[in-house]
N, C-alpha and C. Protein backbone atom coordinates (compact mmCIF):
# COMPACT_ATOMS: atom_id res chain seq x y z
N UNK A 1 146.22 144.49 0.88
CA UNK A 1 147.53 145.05 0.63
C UNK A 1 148.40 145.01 1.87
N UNK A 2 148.04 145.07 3.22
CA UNK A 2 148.34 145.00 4.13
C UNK A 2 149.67 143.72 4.45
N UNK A 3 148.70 142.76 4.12
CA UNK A 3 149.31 141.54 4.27
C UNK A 3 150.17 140.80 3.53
N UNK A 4 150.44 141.41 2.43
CA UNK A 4 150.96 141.76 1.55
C UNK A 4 152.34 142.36 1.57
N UNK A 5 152.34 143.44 1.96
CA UNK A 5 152.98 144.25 2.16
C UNK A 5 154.24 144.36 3.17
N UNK A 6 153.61 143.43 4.38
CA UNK A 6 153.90 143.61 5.61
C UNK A 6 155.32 143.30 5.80
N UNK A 7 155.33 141.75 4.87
CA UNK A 7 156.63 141.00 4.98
C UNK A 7 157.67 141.77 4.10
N UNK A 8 157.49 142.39 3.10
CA UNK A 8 158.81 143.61 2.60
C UNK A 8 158.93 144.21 3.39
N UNK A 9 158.17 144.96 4.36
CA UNK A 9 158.47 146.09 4.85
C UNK A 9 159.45 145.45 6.04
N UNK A 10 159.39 144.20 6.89
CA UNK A 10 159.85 143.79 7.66
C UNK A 10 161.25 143.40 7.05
N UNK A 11 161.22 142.39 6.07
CA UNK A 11 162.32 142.48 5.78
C UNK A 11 163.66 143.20 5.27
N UNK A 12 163.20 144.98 4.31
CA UNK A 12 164.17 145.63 4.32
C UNK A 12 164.49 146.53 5.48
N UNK A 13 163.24 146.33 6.35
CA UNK A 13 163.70 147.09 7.72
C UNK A 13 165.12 146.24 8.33
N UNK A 14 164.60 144.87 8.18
CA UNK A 14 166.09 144.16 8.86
C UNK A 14 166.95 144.53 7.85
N UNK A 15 167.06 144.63 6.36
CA UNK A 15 168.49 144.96 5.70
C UNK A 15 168.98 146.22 6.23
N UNK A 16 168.13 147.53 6.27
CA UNK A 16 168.38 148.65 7.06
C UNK A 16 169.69 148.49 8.06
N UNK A 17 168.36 147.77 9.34
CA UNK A 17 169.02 147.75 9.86
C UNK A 17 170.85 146.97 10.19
N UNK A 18 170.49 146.08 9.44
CA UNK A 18 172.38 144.93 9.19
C UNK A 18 173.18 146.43 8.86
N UNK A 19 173.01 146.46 7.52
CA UNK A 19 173.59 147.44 6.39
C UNK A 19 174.33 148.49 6.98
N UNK A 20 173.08 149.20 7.41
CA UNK A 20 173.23 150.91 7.61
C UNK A 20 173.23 151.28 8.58
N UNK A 21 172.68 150.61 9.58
CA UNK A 21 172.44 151.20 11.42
C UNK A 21 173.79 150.16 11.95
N UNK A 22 173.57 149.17 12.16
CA UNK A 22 174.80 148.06 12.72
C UNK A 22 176.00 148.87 12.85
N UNK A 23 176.81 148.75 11.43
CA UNK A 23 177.75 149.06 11.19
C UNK A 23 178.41 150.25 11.38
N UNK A 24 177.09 151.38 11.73
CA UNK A 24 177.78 153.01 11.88
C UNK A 24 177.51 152.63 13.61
N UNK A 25 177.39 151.70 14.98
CA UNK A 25 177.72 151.48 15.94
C UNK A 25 178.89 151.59 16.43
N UNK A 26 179.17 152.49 17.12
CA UNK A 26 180.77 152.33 17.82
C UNK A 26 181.15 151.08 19.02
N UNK A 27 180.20 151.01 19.58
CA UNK A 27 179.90 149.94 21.08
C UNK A 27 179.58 148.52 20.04
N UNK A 28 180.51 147.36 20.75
CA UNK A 28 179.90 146.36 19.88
C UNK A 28 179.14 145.60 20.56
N UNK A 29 178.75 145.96 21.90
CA UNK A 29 177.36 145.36 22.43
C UNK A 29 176.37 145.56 21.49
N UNK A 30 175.87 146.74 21.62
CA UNK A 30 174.80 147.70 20.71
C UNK A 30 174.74 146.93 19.27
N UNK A 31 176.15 146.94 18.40
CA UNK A 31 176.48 146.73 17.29
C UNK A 31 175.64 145.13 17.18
N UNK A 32 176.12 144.21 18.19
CA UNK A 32 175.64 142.89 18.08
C UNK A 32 173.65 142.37 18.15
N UNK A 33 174.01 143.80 19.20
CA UNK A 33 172.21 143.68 19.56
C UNK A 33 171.43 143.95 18.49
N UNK A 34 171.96 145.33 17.46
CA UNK A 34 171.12 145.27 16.48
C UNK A 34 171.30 144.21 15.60
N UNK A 35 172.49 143.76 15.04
CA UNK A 35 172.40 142.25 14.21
C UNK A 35 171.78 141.44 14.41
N UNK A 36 171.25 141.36 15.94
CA UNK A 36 170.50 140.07 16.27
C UNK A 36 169.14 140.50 15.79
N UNK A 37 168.51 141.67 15.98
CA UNK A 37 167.66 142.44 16.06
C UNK A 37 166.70 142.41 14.39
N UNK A 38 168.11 142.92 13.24
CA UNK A 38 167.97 142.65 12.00
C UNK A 38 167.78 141.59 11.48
N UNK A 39 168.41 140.51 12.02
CA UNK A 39 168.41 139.16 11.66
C UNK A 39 167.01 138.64 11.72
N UNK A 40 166.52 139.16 13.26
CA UNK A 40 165.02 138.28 13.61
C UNK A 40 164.08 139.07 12.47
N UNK A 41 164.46 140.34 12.46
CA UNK A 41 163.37 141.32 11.56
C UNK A 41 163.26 141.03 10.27
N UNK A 42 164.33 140.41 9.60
CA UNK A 42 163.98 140.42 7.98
C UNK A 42 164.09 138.85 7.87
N UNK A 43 164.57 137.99 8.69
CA UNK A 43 163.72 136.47 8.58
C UNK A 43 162.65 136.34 8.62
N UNK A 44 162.08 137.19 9.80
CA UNK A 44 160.70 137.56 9.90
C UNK A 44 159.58 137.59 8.26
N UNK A 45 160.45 138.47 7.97
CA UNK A 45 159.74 138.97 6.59
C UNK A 45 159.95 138.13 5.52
N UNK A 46 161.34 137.43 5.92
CA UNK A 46 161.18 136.56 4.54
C UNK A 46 160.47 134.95 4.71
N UNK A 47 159.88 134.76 6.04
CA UNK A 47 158.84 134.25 6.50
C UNK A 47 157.58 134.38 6.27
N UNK A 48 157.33 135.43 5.84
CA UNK A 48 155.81 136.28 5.85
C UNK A 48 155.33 135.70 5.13
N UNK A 49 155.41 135.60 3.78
CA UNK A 49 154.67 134.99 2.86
C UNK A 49 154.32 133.65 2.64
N UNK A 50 154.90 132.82 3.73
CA UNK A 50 154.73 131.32 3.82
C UNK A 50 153.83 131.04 5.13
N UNK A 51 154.10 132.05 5.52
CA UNK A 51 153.38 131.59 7.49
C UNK A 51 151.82 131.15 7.79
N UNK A 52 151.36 132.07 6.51
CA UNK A 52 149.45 131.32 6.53
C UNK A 52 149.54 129.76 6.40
N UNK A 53 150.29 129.50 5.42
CA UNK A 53 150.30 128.27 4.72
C UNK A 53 150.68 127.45 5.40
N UNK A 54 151.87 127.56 6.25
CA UNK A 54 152.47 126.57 7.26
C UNK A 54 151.37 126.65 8.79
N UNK A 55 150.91 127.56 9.11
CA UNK A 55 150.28 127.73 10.20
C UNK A 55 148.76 126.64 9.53
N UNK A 56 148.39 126.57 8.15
CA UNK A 56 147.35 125.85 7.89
C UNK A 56 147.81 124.27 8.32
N UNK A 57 148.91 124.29 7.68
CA UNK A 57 149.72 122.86 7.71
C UNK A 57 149.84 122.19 8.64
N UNK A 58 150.63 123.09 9.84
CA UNK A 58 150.95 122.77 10.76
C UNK A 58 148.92 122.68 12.18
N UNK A 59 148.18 123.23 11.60
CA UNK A 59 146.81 123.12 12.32
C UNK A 59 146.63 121.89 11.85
N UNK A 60 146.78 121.08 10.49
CA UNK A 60 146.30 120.04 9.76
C UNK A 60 146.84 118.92 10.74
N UNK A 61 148.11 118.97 11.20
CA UNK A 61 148.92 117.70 11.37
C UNK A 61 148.31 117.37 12.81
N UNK A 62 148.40 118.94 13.53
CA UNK A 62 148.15 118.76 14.77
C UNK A 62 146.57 118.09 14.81
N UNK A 63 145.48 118.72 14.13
CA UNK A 63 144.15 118.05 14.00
C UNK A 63 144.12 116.84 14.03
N UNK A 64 144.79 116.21 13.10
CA UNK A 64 145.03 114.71 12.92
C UNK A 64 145.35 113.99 14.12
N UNK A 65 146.17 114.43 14.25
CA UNK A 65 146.89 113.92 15.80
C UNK A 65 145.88 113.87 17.21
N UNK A 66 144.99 114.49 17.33
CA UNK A 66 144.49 114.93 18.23
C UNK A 66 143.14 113.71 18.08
N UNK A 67 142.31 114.44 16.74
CA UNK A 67 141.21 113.35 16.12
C UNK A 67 141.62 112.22 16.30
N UNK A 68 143.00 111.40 16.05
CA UNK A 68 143.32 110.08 15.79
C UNK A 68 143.05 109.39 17.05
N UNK A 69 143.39 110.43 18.28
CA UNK A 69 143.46 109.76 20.24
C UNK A 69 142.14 109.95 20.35
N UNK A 70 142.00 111.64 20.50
CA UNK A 70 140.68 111.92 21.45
C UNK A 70 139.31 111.20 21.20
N UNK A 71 138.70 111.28 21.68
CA UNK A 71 137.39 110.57 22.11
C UNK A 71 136.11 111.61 21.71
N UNK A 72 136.39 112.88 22.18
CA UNK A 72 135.85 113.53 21.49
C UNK A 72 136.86 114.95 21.14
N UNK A 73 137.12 115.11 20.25
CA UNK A 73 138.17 116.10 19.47
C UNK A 73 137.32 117.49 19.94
N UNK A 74 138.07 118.45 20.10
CA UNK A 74 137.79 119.68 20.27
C UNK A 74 137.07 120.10 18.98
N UNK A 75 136.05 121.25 19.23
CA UNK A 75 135.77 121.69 17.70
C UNK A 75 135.73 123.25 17.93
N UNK A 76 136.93 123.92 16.42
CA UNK A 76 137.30 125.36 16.65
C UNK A 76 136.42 126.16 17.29
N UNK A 77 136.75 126.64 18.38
CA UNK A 77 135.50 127.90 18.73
C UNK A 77 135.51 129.17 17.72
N UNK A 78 136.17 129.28 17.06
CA UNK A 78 136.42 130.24 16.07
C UNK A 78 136.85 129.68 14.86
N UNK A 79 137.17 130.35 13.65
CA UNK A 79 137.81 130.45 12.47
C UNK A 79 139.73 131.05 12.53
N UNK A 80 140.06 131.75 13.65
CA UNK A 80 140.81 132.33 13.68
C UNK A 80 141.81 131.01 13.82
N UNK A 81 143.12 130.93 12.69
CA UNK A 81 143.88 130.36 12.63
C UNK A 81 144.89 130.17 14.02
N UNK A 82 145.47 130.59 14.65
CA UNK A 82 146.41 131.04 15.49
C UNK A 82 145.35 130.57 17.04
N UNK A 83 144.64 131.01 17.33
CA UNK A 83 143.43 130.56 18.16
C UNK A 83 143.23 129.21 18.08
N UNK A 84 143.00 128.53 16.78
CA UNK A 84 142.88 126.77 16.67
C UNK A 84 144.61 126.39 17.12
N UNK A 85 145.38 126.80 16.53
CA UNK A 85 146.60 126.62 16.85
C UNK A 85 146.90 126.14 18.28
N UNK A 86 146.23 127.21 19.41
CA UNK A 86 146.76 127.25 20.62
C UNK A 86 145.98 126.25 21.38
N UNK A 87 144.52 125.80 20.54
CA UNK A 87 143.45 125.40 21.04
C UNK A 87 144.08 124.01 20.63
N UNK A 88 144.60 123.41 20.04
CA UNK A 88 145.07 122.45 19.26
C UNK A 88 146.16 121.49 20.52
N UNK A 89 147.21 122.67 20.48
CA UNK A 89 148.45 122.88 21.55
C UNK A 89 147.70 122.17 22.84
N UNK A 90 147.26 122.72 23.00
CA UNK A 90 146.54 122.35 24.81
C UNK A 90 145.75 121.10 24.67
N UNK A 91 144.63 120.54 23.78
CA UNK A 91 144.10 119.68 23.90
C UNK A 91 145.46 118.54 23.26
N UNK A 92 146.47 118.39 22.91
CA UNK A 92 147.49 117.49 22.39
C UNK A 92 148.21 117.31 24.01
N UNK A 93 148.68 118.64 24.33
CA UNK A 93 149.04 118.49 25.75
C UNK A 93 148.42 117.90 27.00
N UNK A 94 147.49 118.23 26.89
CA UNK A 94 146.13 117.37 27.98
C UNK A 94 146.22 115.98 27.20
N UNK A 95 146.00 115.36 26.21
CA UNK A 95 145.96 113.98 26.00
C UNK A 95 147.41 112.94 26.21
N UNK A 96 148.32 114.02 26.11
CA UNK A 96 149.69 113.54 26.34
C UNK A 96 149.64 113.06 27.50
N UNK A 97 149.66 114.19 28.48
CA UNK A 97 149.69 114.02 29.51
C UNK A 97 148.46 113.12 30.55
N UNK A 98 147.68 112.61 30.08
CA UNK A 98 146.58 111.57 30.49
C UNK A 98 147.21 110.48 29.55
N UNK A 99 147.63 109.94 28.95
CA UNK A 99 147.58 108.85 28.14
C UNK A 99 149.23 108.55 28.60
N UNK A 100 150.05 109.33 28.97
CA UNK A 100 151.21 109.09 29.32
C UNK A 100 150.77 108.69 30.88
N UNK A 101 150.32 108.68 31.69
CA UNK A 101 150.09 108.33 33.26
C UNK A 101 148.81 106.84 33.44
N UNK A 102 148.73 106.77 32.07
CA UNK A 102 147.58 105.56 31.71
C UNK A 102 148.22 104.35 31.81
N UNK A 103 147.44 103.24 32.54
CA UNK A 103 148.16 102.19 32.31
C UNK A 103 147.60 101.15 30.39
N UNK A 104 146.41 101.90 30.12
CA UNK A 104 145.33 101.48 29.09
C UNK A 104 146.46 100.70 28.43
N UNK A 105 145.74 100.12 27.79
CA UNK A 105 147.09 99.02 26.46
C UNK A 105 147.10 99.93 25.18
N UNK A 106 146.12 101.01 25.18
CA UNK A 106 146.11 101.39 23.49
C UNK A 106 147.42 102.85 24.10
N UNK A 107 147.32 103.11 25.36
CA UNK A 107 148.08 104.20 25.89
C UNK A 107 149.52 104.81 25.02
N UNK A 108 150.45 103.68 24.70
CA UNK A 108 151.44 103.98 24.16
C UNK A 108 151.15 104.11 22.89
N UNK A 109 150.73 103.57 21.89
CA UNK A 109 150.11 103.83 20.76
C UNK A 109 149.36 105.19 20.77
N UNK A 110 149.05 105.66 21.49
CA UNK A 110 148.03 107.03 21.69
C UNK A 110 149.54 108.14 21.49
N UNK A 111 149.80 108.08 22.95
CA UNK A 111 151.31 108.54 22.48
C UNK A 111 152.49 108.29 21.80
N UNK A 112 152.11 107.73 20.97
CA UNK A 112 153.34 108.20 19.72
C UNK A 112 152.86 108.74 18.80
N UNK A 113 151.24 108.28 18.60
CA UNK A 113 150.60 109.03 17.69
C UNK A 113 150.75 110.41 17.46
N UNK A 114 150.27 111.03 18.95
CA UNK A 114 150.52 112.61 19.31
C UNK A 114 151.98 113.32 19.16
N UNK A 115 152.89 112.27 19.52
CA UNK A 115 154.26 112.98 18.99
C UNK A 115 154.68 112.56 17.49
N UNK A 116 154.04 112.21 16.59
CA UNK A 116 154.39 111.60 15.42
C UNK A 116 153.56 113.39 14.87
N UNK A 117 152.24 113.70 15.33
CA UNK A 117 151.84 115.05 15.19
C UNK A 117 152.47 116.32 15.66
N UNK A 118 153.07 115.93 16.62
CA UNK A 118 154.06 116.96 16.97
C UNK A 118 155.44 117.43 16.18
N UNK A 119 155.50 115.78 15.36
CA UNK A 119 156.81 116.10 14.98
C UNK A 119 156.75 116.62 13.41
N UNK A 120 155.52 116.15 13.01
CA UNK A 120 155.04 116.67 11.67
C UNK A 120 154.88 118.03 11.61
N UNK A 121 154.54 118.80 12.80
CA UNK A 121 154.17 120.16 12.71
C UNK A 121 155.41 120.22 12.79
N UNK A 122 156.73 120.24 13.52
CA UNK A 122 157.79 120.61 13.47
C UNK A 122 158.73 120.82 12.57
N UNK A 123 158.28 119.92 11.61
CA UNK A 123 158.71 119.90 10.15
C UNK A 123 158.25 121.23 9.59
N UNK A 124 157.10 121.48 9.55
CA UNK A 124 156.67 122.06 8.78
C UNK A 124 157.33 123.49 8.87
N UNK A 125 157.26 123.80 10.46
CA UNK A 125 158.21 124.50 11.01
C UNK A 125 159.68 125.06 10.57
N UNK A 126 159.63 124.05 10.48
CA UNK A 126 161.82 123.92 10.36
C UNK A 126 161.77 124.09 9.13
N UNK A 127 161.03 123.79 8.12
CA UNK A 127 161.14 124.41 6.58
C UNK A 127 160.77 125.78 6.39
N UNK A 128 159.72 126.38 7.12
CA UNK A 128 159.55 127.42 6.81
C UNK A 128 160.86 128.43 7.22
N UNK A 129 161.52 127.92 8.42
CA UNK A 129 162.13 128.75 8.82
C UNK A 129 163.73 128.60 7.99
N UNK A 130 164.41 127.69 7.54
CA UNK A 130 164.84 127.37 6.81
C UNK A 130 164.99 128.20 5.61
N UNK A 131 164.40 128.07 4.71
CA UNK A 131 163.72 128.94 3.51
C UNK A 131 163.84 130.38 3.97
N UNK A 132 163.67 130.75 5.06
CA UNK A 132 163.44 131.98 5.48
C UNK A 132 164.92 132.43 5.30
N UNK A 133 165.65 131.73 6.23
CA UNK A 133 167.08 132.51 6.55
C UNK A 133 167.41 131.94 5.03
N UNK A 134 167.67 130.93 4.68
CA UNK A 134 168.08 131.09 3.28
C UNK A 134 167.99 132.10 2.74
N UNK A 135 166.46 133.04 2.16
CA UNK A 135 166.42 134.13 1.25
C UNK A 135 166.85 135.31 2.08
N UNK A 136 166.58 135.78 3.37
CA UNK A 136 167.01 137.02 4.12
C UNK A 136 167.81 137.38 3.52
N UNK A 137 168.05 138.83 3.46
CA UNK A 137 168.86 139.75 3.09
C UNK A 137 170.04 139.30 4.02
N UNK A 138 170.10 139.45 5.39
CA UNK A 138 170.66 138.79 6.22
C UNK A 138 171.34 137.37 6.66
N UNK A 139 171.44 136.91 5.61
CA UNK A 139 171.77 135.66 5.52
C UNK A 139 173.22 135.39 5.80
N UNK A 140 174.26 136.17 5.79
CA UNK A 140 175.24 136.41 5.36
C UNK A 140 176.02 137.01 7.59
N UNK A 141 175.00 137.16 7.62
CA UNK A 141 175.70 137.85 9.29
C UNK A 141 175.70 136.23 10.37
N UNK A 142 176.68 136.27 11.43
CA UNK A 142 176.79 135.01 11.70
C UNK A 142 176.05 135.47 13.21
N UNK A 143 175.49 133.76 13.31
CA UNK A 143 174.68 133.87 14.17
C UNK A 143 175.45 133.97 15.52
N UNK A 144 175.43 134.02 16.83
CA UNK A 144 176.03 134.43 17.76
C UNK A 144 175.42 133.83 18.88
């Protein structure tokens, strides 16, 4: 229920806050800070319910990417999604960065591979987040 849960609660916290806190601000520093504040909070939430799925997605592309160069591919020290994520991140970065200073002939082919994975996760990215501000309650406040 938790997890579940989490992303409503985030997101009418950001309507809250747009709605009802923002607007009774006299200072429009303050006033702006919380809009920004609301904005991140209920994208947030209207993020929530997609973020396992894209974080699977986005582990998938990067895997690929990594398996396709390395020689020997990292293997998860854990199950924890977010952990492979970062573990993912660094071994793409370490091959980048060796295969970019390589004179090898397969070298450039290596790297585009890895940014062809980079750019796939980015996708995946940019939709979720997309979708997100689309549904926000907040959709409607301009960005700044």
């Amino acid at each position: 229920m938790f997890f579940d849960a989490l992303g409503r609660l985030l997101t009418r916290g950001g309507e809250l806050l747009a709605l009802d806190v923002a607007p009774r601000l006299e200072d429009p520093f303050l006033r702006r800070q919380t809009e920004a504040i609301a904005v991140f909070v209920a994208e947030l939430g209207a993020a929530w319910p997609e973020l396992f799925a894209a974080l699977a997605r986005e582990n998938a592309a990067l895997d690929a990417a990594v398996r396709d160069v390395a020689a020997a591919p990292p293997e998860p020290a854990t199950d924890d999604p977010l952990a492979r994520n970062a573990a993912l991140l660094r071994a793409l970065d370490e091959l980048l960065e060796a295969h970019q200073a390589s004179s090898a002939s397969d070298a450039e082919r290596s790297v585009l591979r890895l940014r062809a994975g980079l750019a796939e996760a980015a996708v995946v990215e940019q939709g979720l987040l997309e979708r997100a501000r689309a549904s926000s309650p907040t959709a409607a406040i301009p960005r700044r």
